[in-house]
Protein backbone atom coordinates (compact mmCIF):
# COMPACT_ATOMS: atom_id res chain seq x y z
CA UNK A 1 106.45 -61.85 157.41
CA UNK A 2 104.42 -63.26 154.54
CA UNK A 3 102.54 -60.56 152.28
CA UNK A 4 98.62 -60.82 153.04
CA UNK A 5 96.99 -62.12 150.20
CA UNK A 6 93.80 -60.11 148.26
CA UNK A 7 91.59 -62.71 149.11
CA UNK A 8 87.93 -62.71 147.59
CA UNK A 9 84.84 -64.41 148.94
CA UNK A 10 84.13 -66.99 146.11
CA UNK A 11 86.19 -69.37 144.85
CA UNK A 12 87.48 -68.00 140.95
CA UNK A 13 88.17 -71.78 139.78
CA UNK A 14 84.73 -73.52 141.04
CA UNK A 15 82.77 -70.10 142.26
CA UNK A 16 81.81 -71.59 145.52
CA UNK A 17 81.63 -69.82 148.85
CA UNK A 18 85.05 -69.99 150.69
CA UNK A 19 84.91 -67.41 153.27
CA UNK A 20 88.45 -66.41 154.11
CA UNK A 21 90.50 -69.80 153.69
CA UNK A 22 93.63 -69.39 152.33
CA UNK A 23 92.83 -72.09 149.52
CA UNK A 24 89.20 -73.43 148.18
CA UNK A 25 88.37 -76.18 150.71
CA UNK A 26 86.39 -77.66 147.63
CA UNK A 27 89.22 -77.40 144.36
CA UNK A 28 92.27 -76.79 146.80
CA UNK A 29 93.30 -73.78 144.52
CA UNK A 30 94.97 -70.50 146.40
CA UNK A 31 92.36 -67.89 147.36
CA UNK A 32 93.79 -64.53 145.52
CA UNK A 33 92.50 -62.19 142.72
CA UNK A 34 96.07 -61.01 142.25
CA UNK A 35 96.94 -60.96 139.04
CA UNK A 36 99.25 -63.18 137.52
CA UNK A 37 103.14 -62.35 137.70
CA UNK A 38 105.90 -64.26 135.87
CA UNK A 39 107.21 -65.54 138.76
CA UNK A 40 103.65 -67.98 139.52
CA UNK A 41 103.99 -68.78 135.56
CA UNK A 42 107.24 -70.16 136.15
CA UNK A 43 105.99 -71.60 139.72
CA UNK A 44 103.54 -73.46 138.51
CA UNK A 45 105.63 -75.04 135.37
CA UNK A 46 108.37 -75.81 138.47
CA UNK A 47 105.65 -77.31 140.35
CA UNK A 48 104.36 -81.21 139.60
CA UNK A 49 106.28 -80.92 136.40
CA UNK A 50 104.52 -84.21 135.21
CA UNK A 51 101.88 -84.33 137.21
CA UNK A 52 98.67 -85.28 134.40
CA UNK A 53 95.76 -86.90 136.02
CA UNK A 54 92.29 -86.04 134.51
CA UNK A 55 93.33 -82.75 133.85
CA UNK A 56 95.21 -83.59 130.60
CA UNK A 57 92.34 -84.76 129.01
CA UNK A 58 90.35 -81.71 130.05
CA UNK A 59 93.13 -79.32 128.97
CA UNK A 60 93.57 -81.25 125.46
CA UNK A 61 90.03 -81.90 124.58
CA UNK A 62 89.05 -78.07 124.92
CA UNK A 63 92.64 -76.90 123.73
CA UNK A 64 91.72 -78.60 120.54
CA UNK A 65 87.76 -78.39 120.30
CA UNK A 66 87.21 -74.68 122.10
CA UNK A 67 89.94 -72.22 120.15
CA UNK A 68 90.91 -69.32 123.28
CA UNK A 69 88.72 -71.74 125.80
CA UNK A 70 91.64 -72.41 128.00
CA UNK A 71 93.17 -68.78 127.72
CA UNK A 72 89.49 -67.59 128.73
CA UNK A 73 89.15 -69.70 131.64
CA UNK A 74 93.13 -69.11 132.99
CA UNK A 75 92.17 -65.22 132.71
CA UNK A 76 89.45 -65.58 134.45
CA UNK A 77 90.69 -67.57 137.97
CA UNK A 78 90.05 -70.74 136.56
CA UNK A 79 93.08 -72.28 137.00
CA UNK A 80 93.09 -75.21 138.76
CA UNK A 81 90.81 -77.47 136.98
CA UNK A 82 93.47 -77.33 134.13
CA UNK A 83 97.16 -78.21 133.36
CA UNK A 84 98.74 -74.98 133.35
CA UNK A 85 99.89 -73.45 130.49
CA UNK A 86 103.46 -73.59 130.34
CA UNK A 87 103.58 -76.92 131.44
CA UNK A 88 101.23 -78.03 128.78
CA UNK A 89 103.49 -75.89 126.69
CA UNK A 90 106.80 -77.93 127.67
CA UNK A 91 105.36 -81.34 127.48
CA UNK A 92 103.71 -80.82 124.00
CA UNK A 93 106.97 -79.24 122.61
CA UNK A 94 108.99 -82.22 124.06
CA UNK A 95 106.63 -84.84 122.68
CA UNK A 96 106.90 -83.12 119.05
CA UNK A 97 110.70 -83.05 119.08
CA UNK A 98 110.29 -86.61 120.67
CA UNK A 99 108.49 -87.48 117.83
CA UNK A 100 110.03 -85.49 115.17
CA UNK A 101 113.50 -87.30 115.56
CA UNK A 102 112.09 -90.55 115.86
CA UNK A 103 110.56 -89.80 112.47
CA UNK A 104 114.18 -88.82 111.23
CA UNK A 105 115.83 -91.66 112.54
CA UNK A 106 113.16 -94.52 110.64
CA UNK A 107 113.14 -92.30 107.57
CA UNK A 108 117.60 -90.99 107.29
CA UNK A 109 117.97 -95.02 106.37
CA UNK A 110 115.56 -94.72 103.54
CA UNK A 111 117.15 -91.49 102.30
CA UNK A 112 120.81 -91.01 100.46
CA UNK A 113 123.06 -88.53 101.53
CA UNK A 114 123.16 -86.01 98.77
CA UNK A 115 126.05 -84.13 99.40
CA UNK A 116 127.22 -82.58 102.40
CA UNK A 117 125.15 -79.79 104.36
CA UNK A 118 127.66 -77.14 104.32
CA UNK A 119 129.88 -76.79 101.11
CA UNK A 120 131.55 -73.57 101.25
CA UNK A 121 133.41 -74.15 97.91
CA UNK A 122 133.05 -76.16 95.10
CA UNK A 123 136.63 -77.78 95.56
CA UNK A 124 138.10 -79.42 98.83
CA UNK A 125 141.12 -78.05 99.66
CA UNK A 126 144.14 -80.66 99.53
CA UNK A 127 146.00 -79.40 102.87
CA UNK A 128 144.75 -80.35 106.30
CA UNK A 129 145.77 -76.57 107.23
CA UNK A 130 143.17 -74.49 108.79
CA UNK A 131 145.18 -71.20 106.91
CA UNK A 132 144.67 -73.10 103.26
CA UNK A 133 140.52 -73.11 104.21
CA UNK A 134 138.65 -69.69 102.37
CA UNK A 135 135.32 -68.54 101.93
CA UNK A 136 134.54 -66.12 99.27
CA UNK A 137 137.74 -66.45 98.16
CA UNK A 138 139.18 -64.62 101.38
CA UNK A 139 141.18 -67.24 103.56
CA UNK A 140 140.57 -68.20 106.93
CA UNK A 141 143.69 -66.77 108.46
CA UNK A 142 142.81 -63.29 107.70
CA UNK A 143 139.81 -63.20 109.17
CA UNK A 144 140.09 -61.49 112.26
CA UNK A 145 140.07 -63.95 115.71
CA UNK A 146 136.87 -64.04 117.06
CA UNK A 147 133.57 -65.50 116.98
CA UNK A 148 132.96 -65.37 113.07
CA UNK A 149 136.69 -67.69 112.31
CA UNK A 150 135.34 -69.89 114.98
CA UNK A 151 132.27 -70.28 113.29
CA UNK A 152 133.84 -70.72 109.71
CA UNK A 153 136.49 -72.97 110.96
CA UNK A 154 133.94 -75.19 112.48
CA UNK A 155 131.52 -75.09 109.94
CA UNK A 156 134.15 -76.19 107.39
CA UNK A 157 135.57 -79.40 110.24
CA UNK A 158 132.02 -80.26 109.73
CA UNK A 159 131.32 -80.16 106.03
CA UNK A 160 134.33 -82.73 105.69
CA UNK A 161 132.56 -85.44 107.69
CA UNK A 162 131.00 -87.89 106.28
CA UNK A 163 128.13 -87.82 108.39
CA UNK A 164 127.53 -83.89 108.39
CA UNK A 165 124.03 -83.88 107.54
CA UNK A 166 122.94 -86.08 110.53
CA UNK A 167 124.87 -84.47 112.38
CA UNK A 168 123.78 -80.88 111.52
CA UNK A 169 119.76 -82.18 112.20
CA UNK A 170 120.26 -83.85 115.41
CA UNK A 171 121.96 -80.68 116.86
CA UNK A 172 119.06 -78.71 114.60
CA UNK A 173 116.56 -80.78 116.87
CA UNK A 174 118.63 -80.47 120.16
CA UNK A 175 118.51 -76.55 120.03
CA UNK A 176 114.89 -75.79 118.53
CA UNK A 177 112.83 -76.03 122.04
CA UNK A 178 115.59 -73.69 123.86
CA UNK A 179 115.07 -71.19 120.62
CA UNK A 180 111.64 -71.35 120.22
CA UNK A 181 111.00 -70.59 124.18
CA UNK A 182 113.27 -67.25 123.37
CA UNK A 183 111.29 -66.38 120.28
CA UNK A 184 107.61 -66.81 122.16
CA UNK A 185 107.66 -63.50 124.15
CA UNK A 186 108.06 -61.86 121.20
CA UNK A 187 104.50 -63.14 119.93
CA UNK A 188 103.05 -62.06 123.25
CA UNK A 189 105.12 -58.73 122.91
CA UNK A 190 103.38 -58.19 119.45
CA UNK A 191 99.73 -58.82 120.74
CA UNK A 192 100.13 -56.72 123.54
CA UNK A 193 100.94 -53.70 120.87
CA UNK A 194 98.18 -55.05 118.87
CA UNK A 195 95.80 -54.54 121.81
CA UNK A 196 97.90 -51.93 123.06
CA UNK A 197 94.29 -49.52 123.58
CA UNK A 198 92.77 -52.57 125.34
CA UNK A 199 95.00 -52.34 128.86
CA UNK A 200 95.81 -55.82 129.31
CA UNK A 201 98.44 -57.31 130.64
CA UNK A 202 101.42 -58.63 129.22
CA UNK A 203 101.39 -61.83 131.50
CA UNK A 204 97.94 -62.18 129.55
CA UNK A 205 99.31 -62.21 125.90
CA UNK A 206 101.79 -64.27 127.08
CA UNK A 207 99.26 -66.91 128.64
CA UNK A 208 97.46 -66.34 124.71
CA UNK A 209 100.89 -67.37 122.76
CA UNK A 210 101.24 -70.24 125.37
CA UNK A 211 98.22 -72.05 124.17
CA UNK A 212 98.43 -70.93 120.30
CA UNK A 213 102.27 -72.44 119.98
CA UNK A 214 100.96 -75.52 121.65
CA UNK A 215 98.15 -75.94 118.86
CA UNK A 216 100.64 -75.32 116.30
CA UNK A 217 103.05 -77.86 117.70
CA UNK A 218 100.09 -80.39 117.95
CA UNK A 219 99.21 -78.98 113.80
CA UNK A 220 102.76 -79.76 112.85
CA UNK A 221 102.49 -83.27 114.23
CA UNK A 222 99.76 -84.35 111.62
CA UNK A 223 102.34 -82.71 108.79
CA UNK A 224 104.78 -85.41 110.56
CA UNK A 225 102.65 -88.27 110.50
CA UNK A 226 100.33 -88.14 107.65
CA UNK A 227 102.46 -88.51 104.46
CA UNK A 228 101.34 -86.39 101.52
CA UNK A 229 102.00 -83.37 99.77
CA UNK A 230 98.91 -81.84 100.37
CA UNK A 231 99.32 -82.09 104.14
CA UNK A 232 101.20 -78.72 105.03
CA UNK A 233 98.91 -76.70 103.25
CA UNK A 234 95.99 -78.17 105.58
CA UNK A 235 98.04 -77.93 108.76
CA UNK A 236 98.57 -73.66 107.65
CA UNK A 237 95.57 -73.44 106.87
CA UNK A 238 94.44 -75.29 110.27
CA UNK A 239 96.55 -73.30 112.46
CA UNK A 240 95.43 -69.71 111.03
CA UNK A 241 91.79 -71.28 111.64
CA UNK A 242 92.32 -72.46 115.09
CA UNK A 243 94.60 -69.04 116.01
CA UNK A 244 91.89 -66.93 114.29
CA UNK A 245 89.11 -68.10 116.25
CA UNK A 246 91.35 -68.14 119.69
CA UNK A 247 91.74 -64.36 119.16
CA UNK A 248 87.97 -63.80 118.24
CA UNK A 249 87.30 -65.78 121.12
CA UNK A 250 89.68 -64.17 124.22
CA UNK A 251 89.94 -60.38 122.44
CA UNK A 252 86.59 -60.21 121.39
CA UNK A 253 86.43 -57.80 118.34
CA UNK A 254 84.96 -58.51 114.87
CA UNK A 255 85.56 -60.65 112.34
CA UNK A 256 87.21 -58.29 109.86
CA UNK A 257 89.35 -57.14 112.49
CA UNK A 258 90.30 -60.28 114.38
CA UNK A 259 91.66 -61.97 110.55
CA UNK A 260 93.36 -58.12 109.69
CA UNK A 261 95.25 -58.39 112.94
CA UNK A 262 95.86 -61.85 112.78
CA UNK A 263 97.64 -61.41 109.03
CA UNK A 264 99.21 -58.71 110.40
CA UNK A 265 100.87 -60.53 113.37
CA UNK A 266 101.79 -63.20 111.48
CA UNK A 267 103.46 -61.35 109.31
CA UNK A 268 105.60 -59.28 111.40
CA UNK A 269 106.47 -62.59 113.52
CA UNK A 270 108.40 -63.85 110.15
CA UNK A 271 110.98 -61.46 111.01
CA UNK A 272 112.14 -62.95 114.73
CA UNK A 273 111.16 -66.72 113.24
CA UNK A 274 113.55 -66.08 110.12
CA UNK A 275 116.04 -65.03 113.10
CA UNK A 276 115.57 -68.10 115.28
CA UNK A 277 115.84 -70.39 112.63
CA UNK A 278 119.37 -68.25 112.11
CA UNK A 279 120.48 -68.74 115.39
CA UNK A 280 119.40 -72.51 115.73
CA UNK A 281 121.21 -73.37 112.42
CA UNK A 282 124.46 -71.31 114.10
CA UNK A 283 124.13 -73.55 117.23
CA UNK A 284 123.75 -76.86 115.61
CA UNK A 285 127.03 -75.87 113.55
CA UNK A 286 128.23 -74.92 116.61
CA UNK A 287 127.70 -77.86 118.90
CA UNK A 288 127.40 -80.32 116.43
């Protein structure tokens, strides 16, 4: 038997009177003041994956314009006027990788090889023989079997191709989306002990870091596409902006406190990115 839903008598998305249908007659959008669980999150990215009619252009324009709009309105019921937000997660992370590598594949012609990306020794070793490989001056073969003389062995079969470096930042580009997706959480992890006095839910920091690593994808775009040396600085100094005000926005606290927590989240959130950017150079060793 199906659970009963906690139905309410006004529609959350367009506030109209709806009685006790199941779904808004008027916005079609499921009659519940249940919270959130990850299992709708993932639902709705399942659902329609590509699905963008007008609501892309409402989503963007306010995403971009409004800093913690969206996140407001998805707290409060508002939810189907809007793409969702790990769909509009996923399809602006695919379009910057999309993007990204089509940038490194006009630009890798333009740019010589200068050396190879990993160079574990200053001289090649004249044997073919895994054994004769060493790093550190301790050889391969006494490393113990296992995952670390897997990883040296095939970091050294790459170094020795000729086309390493390509290699290494395609796989580098292949990886990043699954890594980043692990690291996210751990954003909405750090806000919810940030707000930890507040009571909200976790499913609601998550819905926060959502929309604030799809700005900063859409930031890092312009530091793809407008050349200059002055660009990165703009695009850091962009996305603190835009995150700032998001938080002022959805948390509501002052301005002193809002930038002190801010600093203080983005500085703690070096430690996993340092980590992922560990991992994803492992992988694209690994798989490359």
């Amino acid at each position: 038997m199906p659970k009963e839903l906690r139905k309410s008598e006004e529609c959350q998305n367009c506030h109209r009177q709806i009685e006790n249908f199941n779904y808004c007659p008027h916005c079609g959008q499921l009659n519940t003041n249940k919270q959130v669980s990850l299992r709708n999150l993932a639902n709705d990215f399942l659902g329609d994956y590509f699905t963008f009619d007008s609501k892309f252009f409402k989503s963007f324009i306010p995403l971009l314009a409004k800093p913690g709009f969206l996140t407001t309105e998805y707290n409060r019921g508002r939810r189907a006027s809007y793409v969702l937000p790990l769909r509009l997660y996923f399809f602006t992370t695919i379009f910057f990788f999309f993007i990204l590598t089509l940038h490194q594949n006009i630009t890798k012609d333009d740019t010589a090889e200068q050396g190879v990306a990993f160079d574990f020794s200053q001289d090649k070793p004249d044997s073919d023989n895994e054994d004769d490989f060493s790093i550190d001056g301790v050889p391969a073969d006494s490393l113990e079997e296992g995952l670390i003389k897997k990883f040296v062995l095939k970091a050294r079969s790459l170094s020795e191709r000729s086309n390493a470096k390509t290699l290494f930042t395609k796989e580098f580009l292949n990886q990043a989306p699954k890594v980043m997706i692990l690291i996210l959480p751990i954003f909405a992890l750090l806000l919810k002990l940030m707000y930890i006095r507040r009571k909200i839910y976790y499913i609601n920091h998550l819905i926060f870091s959502l929309h604030a690593h799809t700005i900063i994808f859409l930031y890092l775009l312009l530091a793809i596409l407008i050349p200059g040396s002055y660009v990165p600085a703009f695009v850091l100094i962009g996305i603190w902006i835009h995150i700032f005000f998001s938080m002022r926005r959805v948390y509501r606290q002052s301005l002193l406190l809002t930038a002190l927590k801010l600093n203080g989240l983005l500085l703690i959130y070096t430690v996993p990115l340092i980590a992922g950017l560990t991992l994803l150079a492992v992988l694209a060793v690994v798989n490359a």
